[in-house]
Protein backbone atom coordinates (compact mmCIF):
# COMPACT_ATOMS: atom_id res chain seq x y z
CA UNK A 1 -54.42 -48.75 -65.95
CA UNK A 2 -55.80 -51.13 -62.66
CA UNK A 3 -55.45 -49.40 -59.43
CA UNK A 4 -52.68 -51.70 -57.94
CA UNK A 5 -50.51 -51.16 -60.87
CA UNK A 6 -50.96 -47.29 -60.17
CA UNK A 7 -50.04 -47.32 -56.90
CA UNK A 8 -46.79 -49.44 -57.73
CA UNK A 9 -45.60 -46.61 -59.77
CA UNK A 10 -46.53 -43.92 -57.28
CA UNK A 11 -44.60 -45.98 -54.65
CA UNK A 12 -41.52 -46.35 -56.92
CA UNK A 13 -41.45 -42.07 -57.86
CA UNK A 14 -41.95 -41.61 -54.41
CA UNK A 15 -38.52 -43.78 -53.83
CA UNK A 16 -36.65 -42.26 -56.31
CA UNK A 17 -37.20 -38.34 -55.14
CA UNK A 18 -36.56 -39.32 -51.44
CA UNK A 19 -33.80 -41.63 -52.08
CA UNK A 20 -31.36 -38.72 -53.11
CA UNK A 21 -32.12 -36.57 -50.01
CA UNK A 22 -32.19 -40.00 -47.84
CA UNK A 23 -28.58 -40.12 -49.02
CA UNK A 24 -27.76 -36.72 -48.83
CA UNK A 25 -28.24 -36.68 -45.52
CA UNK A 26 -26.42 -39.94 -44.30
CA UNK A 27 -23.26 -38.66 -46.45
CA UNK A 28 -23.64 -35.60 -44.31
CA UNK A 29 -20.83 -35.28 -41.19
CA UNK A 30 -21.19 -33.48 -38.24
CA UNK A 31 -19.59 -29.68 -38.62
CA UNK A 32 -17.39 -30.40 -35.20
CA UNK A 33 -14.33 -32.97 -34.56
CA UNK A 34 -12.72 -33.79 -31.77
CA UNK A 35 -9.11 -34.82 -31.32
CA UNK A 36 -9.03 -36.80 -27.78
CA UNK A 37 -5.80 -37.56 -25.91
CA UNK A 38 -6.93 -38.92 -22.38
CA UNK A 39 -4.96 -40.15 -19.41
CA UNK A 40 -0.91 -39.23 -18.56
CA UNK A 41 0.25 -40.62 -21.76
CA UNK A 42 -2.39 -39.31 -24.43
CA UNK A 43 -3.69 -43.39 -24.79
CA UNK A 44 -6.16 -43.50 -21.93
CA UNK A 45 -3.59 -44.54 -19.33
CA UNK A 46 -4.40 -43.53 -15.24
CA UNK A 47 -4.24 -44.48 -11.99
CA UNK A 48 -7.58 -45.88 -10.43
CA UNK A 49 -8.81 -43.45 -7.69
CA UNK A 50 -6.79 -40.63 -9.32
CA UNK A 51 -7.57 -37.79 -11.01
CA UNK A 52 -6.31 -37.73 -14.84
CA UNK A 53 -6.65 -35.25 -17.65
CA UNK A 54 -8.86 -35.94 -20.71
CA UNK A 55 -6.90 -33.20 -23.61
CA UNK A 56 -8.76 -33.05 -26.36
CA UNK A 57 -8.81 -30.23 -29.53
CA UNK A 58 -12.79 -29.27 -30.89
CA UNK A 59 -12.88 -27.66 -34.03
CA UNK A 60 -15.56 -26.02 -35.65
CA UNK A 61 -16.31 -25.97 -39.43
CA UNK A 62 -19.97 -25.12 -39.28
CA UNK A 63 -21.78 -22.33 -37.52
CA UNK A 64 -21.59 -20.86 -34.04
CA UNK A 65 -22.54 -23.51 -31.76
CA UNK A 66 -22.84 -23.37 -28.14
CA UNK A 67 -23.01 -26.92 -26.33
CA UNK A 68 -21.69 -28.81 -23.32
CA UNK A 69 -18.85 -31.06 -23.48
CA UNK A 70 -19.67 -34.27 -21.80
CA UNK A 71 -18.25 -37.51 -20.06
CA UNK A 72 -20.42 -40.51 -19.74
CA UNK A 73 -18.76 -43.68 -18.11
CA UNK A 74 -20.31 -47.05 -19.01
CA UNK A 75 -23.87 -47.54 -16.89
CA UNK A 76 -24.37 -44.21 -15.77
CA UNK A 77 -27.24 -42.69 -16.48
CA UNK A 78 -26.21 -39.33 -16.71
CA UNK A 79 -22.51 -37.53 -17.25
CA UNK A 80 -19.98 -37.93 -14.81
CA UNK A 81 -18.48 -34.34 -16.25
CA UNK A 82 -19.03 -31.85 -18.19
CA UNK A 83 -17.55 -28.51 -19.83
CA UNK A 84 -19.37 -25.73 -21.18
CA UNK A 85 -18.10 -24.58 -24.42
CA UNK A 86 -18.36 -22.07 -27.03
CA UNK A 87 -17.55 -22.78 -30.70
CA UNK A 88 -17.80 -19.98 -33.21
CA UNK A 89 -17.52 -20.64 -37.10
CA UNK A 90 -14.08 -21.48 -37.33
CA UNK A 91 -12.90 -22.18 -34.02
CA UNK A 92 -10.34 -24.28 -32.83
CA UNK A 93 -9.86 -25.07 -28.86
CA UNK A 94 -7.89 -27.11 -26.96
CA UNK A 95 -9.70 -27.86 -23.69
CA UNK A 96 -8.53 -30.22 -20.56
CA UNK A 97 -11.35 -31.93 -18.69
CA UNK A 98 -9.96 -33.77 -15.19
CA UNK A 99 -11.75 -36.78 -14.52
CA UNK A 100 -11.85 -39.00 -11.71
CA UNK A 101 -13.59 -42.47 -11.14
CA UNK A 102 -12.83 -45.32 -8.18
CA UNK A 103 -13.89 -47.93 -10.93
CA UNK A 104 -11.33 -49.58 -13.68
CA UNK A 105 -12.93 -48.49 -16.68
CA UNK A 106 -12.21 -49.31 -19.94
CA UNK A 107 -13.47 -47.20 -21.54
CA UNK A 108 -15.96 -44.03 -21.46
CA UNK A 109 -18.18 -41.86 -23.99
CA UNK A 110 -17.91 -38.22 -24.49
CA UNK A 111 -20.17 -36.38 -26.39
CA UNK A 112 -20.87 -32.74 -27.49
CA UNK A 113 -24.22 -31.77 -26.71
CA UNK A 114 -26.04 -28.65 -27.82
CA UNK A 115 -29.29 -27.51 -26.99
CA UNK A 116 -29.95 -30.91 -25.20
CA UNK A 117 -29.21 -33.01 -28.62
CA UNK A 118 -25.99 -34.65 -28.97
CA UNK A 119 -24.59 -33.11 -31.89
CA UNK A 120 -21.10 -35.70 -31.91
CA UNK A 121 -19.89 -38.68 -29.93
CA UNK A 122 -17.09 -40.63 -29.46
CA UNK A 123 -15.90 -43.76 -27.52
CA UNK A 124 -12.75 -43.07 -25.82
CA UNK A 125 -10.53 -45.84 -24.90
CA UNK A 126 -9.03 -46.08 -21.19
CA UNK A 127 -6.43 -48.47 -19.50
CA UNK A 128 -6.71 -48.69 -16.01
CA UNK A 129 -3.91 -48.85 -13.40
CA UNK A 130 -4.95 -50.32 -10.36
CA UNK A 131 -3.89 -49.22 -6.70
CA UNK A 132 -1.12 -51.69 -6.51
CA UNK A 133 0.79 -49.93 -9.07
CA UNK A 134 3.45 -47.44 -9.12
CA UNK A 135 3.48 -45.25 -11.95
CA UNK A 136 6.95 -43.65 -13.32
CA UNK A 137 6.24 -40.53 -15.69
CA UNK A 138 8.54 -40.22 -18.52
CA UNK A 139 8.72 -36.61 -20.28
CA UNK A 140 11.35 -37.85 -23.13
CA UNK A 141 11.82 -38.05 -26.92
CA UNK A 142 13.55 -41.70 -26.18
CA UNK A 143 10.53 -44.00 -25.74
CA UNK A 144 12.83 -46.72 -24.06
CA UNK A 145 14.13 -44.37 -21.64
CA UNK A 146 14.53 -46.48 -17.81
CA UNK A 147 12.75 -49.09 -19.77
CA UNK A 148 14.56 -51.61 -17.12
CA UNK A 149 12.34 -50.22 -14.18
CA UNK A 150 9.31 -52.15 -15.76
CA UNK A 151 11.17 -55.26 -14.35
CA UNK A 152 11.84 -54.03 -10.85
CA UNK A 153 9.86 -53.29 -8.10
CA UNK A 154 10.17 -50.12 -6.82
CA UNK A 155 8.22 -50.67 -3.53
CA UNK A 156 7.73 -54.16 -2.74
CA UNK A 157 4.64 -56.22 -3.70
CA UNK A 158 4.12 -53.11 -6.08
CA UNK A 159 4.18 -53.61 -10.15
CA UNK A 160 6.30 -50.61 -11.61
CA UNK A 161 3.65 -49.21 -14.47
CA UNK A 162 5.92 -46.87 -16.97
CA UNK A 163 3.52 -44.06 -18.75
CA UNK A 164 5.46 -42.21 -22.15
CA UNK A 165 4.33 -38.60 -21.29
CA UNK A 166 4.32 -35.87 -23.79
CA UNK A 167 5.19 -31.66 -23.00
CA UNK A 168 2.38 -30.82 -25.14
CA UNK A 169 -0.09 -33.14 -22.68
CA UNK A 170 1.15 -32.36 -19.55
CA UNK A 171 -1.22 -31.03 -17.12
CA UNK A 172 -1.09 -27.38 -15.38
CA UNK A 173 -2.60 -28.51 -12.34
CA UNK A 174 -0.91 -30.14 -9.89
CA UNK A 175 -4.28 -32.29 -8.94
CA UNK A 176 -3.80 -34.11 -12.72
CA UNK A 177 0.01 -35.32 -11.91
CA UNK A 178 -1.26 -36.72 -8.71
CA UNK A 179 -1.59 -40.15 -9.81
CA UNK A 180 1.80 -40.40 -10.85
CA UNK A 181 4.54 -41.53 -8.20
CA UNK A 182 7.32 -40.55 -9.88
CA UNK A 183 8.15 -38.39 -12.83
CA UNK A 184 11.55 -38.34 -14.81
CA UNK A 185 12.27 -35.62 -17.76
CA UNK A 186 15.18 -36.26 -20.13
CA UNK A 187 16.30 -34.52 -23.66
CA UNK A 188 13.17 -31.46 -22.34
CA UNK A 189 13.45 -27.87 -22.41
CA UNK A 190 11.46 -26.94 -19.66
CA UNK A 191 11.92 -23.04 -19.98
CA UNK A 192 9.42 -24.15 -23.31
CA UNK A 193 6.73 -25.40 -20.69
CA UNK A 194 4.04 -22.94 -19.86
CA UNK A 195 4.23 -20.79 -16.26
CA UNK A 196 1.17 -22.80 -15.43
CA UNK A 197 2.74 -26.21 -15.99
CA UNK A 198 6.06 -25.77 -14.52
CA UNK A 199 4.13 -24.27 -11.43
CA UNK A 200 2.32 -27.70 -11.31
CA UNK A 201 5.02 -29.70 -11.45
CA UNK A 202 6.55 -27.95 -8.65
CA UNK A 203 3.34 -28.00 -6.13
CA UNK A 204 3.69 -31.70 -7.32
CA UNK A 205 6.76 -32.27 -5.69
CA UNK A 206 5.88 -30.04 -2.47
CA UNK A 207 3.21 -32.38 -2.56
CA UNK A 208 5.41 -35.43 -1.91
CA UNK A 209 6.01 -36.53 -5.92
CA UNK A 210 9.96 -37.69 -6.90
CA UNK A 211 11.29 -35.68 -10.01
CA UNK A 212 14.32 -37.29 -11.39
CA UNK A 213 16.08 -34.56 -13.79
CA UNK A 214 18.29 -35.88 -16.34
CA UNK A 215 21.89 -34.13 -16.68
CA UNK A 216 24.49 -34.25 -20.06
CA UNK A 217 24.93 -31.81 -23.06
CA UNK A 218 21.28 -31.00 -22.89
CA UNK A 219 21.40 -30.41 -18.81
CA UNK A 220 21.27 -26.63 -18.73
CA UNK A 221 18.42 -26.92 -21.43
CA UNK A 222 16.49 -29.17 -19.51
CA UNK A 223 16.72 -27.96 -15.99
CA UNK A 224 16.68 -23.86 -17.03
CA UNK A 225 13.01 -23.94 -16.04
CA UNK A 226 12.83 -25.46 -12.63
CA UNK A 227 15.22 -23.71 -11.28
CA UNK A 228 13.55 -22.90 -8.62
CA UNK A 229 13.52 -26.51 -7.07
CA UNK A 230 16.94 -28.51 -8.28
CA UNK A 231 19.16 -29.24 -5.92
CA UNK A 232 22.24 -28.09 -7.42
CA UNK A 233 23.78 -25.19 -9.80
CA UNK A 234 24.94 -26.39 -13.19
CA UNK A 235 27.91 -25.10 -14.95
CA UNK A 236 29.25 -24.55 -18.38
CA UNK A 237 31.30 -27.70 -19.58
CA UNK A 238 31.24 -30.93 -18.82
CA UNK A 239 33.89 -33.29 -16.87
CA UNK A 240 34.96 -36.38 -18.90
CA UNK A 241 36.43 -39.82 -18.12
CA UNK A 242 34.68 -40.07 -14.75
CA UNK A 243 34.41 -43.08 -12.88
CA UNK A 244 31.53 -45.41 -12.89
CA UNK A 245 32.26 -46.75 -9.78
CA UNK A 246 30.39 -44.59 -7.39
CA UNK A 247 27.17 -45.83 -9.26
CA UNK A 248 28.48 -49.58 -9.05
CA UNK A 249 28.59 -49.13 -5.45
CA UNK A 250 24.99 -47.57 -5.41
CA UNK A 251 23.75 -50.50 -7.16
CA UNK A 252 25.30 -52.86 -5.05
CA UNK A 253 27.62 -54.58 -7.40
CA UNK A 254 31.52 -54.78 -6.85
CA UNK A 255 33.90 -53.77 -10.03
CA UNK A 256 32.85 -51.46 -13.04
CA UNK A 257 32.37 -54.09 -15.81
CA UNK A 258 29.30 -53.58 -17.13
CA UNK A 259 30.44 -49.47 -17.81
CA UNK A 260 33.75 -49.68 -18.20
CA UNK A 261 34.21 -46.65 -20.41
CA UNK A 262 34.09 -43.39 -18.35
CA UNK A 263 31.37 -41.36 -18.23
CA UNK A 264 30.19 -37.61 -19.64
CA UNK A 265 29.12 -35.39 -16.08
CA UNK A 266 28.02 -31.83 -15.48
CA UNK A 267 30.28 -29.98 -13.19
CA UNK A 268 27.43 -28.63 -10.65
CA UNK A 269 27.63 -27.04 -7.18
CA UNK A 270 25.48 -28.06 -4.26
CA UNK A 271 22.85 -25.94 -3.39
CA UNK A 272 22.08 -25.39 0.60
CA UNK A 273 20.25 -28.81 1.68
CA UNK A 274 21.10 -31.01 -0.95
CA UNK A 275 22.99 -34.16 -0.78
CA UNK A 276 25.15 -36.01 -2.76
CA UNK A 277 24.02 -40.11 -2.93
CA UNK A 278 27.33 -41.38 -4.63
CA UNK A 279 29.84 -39.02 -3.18
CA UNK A 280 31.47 -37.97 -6.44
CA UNK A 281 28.13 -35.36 -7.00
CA UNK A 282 27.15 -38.07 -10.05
CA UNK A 283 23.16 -38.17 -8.40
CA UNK A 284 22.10 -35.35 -6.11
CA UNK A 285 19.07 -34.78 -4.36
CA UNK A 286 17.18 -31.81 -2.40
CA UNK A 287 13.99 -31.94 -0.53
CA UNK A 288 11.30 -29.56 -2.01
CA UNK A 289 8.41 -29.40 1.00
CA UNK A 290 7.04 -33.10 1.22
CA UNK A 291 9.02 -34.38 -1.84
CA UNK A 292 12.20 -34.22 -3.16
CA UNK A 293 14.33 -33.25 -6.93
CA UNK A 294 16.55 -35.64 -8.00
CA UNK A 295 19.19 -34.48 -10.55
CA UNK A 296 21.93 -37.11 -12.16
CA UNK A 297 25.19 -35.09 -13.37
CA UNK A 298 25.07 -38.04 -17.10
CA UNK A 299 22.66 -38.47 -19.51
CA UNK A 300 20.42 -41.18 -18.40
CA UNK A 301 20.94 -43.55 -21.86
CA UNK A 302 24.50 -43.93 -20.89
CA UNK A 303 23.21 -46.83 -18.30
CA UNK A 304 20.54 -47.94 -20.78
CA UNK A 305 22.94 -51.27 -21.41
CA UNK A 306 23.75 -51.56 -17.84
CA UNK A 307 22.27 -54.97 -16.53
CA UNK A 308 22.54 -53.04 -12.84
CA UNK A 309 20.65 -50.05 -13.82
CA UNK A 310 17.04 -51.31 -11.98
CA UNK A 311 19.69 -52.01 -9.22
CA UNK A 312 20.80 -48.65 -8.88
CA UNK A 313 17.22 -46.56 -9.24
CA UNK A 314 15.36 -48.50 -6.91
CA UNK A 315 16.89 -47.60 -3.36
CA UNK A 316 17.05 -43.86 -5.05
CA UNK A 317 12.92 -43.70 -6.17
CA UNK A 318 11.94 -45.17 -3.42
CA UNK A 319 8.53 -44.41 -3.06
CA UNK A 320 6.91 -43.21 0.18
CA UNK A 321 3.07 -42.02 1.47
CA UNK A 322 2.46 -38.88 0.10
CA UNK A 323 -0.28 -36.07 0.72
CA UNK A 324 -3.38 -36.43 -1.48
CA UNK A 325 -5.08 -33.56 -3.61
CA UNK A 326 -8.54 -33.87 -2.92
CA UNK A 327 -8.80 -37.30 -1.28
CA UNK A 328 -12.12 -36.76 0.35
CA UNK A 329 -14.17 -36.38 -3.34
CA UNK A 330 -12.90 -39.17 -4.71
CA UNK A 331 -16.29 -40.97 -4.05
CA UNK A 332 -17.84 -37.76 -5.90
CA UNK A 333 -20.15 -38.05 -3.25
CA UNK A 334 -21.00 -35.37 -0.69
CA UNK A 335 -19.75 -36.27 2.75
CA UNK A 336 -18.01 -33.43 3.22
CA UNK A 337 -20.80 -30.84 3.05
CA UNK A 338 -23.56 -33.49 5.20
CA UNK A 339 -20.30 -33.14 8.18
CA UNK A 340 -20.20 -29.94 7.51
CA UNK A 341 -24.34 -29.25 8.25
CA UNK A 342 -24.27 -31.93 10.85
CA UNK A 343 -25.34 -28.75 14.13
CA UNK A 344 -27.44 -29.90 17.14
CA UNK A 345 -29.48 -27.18 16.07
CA UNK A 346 -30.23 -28.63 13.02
CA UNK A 347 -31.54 -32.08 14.57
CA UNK A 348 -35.24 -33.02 13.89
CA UNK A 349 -37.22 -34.21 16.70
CA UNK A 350 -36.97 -37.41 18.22
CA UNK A 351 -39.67 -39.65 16.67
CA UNK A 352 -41.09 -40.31 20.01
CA UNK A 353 -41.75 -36.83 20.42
CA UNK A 354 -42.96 -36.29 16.81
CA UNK A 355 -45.68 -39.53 17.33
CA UNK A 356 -46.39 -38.28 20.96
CA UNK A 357 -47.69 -34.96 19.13
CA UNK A 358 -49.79 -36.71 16.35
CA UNK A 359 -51.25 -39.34 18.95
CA UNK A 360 -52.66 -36.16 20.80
CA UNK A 361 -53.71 -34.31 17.96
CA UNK A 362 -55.69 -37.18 16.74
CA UNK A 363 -57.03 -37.60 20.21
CA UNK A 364 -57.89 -33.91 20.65
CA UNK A 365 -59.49 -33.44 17.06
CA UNK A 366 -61.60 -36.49 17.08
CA UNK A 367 -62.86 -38.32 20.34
CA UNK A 368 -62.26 -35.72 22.88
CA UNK A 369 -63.64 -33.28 21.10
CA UNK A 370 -66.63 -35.43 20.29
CA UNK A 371 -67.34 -36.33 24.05
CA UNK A 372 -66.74 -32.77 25.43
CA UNK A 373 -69.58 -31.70 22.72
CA UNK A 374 -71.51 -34.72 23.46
CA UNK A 375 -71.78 -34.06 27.42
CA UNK A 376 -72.40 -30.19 26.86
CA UNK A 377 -75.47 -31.49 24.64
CA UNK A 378 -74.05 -29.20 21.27
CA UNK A 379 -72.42 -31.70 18.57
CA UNK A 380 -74.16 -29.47 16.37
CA UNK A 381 -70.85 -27.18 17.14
CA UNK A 382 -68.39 -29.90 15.86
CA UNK A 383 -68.02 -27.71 12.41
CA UNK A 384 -66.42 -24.90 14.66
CA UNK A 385 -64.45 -26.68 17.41
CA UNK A 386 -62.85 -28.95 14.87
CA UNK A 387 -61.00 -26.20 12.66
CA UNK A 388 -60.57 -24.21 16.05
CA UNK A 389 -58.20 -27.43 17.46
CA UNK A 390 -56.78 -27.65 14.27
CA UNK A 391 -55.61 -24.04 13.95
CA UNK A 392 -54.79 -24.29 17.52
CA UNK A 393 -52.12 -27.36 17.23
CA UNK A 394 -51.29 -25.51 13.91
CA UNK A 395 -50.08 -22.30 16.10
CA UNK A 396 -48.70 -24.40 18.87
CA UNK A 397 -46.30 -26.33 16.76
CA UNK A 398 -45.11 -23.01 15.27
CA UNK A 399 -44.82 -21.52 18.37
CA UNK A 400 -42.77 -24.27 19.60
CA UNK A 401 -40.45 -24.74 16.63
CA UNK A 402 -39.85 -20.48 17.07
CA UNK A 403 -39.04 -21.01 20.54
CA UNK A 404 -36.63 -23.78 19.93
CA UNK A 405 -34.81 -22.68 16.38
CA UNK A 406 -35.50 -19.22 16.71
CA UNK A 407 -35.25 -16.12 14.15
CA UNK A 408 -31.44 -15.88 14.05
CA UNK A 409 -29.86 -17.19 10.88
CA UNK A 410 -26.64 -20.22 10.92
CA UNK A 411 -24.23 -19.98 8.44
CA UNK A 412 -21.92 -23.14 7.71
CA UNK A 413 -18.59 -21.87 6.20
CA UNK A 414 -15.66 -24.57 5.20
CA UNK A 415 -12.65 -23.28 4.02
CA UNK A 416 -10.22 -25.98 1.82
CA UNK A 417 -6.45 -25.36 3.08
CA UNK A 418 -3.12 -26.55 1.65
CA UNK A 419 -0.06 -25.16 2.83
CA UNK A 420 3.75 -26.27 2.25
CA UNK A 421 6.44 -25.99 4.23
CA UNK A 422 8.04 -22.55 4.57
């Protein structure tokens, strides 16, 4: 057998042994998924300049694996956020990463890393709401629910953005909901929400948010577990056959046509500082610190026909400044701390003063010293006098700096304060 023909063959066994592994390994999947819901509605929706929450679940099928959680946006160089995380064989987490950026993004990476190799990734798809939006929350099974507000604007020269929320995704920090403007819940037990999450969505409001709190059969139900914060008491029963035409008259249009059948309320009591908007206790509302509850005594579907309806929520939701969680990192940058370390006693040295000093030290070391040596006939002593300035200057400067800055310690404390009213 020639020698080409030998290597040929060795070149084709080598193929088939590696070829098996080769594939073995490409039909191989990473041990770890990931099950990502980002933004308010679980499908990458949030407000621009707002923090959001990135839910995801991160199971483990393989072994123990400790790794970082990260968030890349596009053209960074490194993450914008990441989460420490351990996942033991078998493990199943579900972990909430808030995320902020002050650029529309469309979408954004995020990765599990571990032991600086990324071990899983995944492109995550965003949709950006931009600052002239207002965003309406809606925590119901009816995915139409108030789908008329998308037509209306609730604040002039503002689009009205509606985001389909889900119980299981909503946020337990108040900083997460801050992007929305207003949030409605329908057809929700809220007693099923965690401490955590009702306790968000009531700083929210203190905060300056509108919650609008659907009434009907389900009322009780849905408001058991904010309590705390609804402006009225609701009682067994329900009244029947009521007029429509207190919520005509909120809407502006004369006559009942358009809901001529009489509607299903909740017989409620008004709770200290709360109002009633129609008269007839049909939509209530109560302050709560900087925002406000809004309850309505019907089932909100009843108007869903109701060519008025966008009529009658938009003097209601009216939308106003409100404070803002945070507002100061939105840049992620670090103004706050450089104001904070920003002490006279901290300046540097004018540059004047700082050239001043090297001018004469360059002066001293080199020309003076030369011609003082020179007219005392030793240049011969230049190898002493030269590390003598220089030690001398050395000492000076330190001794000036000590007398200036001294030996006592400053300490730059900043304390973060949010307080409600009450």
């Amino acid at each position: 057998m020639t020698r080409l023909p030998r290597l040929l063959l060795l070149a084709l066994l080598a193929l088939l042994v590696l070829a098996p592994a080769g594939a073995a390994r490409a039909g191989q999947q990473s041990p770890v998924t990931l099950d990502v819901r980002a933004g308010y509605d679980g499908h990458g929706q949030y407000n621009v300049g707002h923090w959001f929450p990135v839910g995801m679940v991160v199971a483990n099928a393989g072994g123990d694996l400790r790794g970082t959680i990260e968030w890349v946006f596009p053209g960074d160089s490194a993450p914008a956020f990441r989460y420490a995380i351990d996942l033991p064989r078998g493990a199943r987490k579900q972990v909430t990463i808030p995320v902020i950026t002050t650029r529309g993004y469309a979408v954004a990476e995020l990765s599990l890393v571990v032991d600086g190799k990324q071990v899983l990734s995944q492109a995550v798809r965003l949709t950006p709401i931009d600052t002239d939006g207002i965003i309406v929350g809606v925590l119901s099974s009816d995915q139409t629910l108030l789908s008329s507000l998308s037509t209306t604007q609730l604040v002039s020269g503002y689009t009205t953005v509606m985001s389909r929320m889900s119980a299981d995704l909503l946020p337990d920090d108040a900083m997460l909901l801050e992007g929305l403007d207003v949030i409605v819940i329908h057809d929700v037990a809220t007693a099923t929400l965690s401490d955590r999450q009702r306790a968000a969505l009531a700083d929210w409001v203190r905060l300056g948010g509108t919650l609008l709190v659907s009434g009907g059969p389900d009322a009780q139900r849905v408001a058991e577990g904010l309590d705390a914060i609804m402006p009225a008491q609701i009682a067994a029963g329900l009244r029947t056959e009521v007029s429509a035409q207190p919520l005509e008259r909120l809407a502006g249009r004369g006559g009942a046509a358009d809901l001529a059948q009489g509607l299903t309320a909740n017989q409620i009591t008004l709770r200290p500082g709360a109002r009633s908007l129609d008269g007839e206790n049909l939509i209530v509302v109560g302050d709560v610190g900087a925002g406000r509850v809004i309850f309505a005594a019907f089932d909100l579907t009843l108007l869903r026909a109701w060519r008025a309806e966008p009529n009658l929520w938009k003097p209601i939701l009216s939308i106003e400044d409100r404070m803002q969680i945070g507002h100061s990192f939105r840049e992620r940058n670090e103004n706050l701390v450089a104001g904070t370390i920003q002490l006279a006693a901290l300046n540097l040295p004018s540059p004047a003063i700082l050239l001043l000093l090297i001018v004469t030290y360059i002066l001293v070391v080199g020309p003076v010293n030369f011609l003082v040596l020179r007219r005392l006939r030793r240049v011969d002593l230049a190898w002493v006098t030269t590390p003598a300035l220089v030690a001398i200057f050395l000492l000076g400067a330190y001794g000036v700096s000590f007398v200036l800055r001294g030996t006592r310690p400053q300490v730059s404390q900043l304390a973060l304060v949010q307080s409600f009213e009450g």
